[in-house]
N, C-alpha and C. Protein backbone atom coordinates (compact mmCIF):
# COMPACT_ATOMS: atom_id res chain seq x y z
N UNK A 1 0.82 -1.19 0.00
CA UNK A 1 0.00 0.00 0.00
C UNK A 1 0.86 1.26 0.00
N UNK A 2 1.76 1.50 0.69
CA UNK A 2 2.80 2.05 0.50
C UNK A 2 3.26 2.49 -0.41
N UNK A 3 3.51 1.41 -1.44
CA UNK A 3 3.97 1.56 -3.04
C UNK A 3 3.17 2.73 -3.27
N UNK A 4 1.70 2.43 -3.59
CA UNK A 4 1.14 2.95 -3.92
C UNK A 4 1.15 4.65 -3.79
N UNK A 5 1.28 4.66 -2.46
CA UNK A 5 1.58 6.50 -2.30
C UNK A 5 2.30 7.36 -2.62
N UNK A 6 3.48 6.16 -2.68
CA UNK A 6 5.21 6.69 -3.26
C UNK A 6 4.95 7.14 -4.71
N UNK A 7 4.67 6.16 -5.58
CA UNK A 7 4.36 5.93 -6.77
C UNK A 7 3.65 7.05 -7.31
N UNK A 8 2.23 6.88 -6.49
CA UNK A 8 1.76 8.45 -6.86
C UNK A 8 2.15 9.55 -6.56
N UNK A 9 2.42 9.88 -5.98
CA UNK A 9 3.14 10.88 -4.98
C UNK A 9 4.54 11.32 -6.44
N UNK A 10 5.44 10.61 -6.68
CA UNK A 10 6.26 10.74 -7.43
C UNK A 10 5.63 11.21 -8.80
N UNK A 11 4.89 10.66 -9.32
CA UNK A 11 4.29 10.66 -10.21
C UNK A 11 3.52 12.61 -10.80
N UNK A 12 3.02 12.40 -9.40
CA UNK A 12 2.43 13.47 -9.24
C UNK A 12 3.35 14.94 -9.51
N UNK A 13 4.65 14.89 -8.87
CA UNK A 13 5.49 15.99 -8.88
C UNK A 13 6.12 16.15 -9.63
N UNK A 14 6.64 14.85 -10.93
CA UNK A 14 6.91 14.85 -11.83
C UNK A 14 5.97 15.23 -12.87
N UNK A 15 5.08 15.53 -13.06
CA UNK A 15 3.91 16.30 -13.89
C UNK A 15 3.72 17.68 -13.58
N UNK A 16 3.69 17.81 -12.16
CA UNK A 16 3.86 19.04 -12.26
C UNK A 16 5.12 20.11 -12.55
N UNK A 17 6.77 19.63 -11.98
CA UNK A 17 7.93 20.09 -12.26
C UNK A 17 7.64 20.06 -13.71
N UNK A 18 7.83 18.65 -14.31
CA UNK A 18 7.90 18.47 -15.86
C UNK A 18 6.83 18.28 -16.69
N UNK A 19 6.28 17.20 -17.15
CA UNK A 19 5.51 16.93 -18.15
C UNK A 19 4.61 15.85 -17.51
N UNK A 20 3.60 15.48 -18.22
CA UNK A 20 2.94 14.16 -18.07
C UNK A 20 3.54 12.91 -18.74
N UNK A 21 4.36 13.09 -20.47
CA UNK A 21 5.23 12.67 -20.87
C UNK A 21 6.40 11.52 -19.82
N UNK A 22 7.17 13.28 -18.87
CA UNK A 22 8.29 12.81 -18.29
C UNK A 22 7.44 11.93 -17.17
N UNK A 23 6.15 11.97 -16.83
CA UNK A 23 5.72 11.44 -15.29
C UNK A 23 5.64 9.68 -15.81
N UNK A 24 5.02 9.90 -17.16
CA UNK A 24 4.96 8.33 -17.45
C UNK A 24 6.15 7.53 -18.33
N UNK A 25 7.10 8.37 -18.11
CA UNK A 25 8.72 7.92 -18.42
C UNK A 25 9.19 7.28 -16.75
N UNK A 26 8.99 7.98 -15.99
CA UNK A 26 9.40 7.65 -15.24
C UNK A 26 8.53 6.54 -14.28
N UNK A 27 7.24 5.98 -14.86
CA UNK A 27 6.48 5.52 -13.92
C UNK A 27 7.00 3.76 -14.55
N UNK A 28 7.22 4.18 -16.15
CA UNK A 28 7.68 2.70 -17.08
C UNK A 28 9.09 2.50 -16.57
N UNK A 29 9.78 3.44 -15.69
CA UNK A 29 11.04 2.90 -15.34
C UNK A 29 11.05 2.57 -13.79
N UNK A 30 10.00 2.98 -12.84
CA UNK A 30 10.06 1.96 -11.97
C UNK A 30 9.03 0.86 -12.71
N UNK A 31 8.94 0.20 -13.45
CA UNK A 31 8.66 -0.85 -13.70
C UNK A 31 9.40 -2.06 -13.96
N UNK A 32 10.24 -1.13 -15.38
CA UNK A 32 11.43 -2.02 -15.22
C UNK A 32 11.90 -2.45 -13.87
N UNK A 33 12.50 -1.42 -13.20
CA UNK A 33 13.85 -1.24 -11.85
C UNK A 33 12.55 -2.42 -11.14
N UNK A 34 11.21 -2.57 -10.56
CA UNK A 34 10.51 -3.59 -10.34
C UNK A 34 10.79 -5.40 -10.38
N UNK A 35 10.59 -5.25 -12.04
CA UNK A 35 10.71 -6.61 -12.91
C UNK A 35 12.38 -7.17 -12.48
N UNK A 36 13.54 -6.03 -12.53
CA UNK A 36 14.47 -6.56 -12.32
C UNK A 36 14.51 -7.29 -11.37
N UNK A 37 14.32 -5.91 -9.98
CA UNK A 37 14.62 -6.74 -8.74
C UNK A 37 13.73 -8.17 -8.31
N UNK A 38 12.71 -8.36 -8.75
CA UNK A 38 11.82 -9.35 -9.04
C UNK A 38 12.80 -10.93 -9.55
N UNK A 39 13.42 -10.42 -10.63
CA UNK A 39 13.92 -11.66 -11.37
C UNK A 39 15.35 -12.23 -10.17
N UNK A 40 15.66 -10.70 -9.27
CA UNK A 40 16.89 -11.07 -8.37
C UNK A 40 16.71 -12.01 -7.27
N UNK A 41 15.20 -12.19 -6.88
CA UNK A 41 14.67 -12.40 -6.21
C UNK A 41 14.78 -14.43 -5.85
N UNK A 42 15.76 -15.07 -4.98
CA UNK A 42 15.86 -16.70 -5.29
C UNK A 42 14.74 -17.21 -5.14
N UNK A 43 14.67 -18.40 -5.59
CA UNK A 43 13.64 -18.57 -5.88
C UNK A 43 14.13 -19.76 -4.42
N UNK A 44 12.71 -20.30 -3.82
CA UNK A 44 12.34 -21.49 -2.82
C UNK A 44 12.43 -22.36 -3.47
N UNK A 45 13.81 -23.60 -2.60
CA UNK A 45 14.10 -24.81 -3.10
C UNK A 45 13.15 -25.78 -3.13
């Protein structure tokens, strides 16, 4: 839930400093940075 506030929250200030553009540049790159740490993640023997 957390995520969630950060996420927006970030999102949010990045639209307003910059663009809506830059807000959803940056929303597809915590996605990636996500998926990565995801794949780092061992898996249960």
């Amino acid at each position: 839930k957390i995520g969630i506030v950060i996420g927006m929250t970030i999102f949010a200030v990045v639209d307003q400093i910059a663009s809506m553009r830059s807000a959803i540049l940056f929303l597809f790159v915590f996605f990636l940075l996500g998926i990565v740490l995801l794949f780092k993640v061992p898996e249960k023997a």
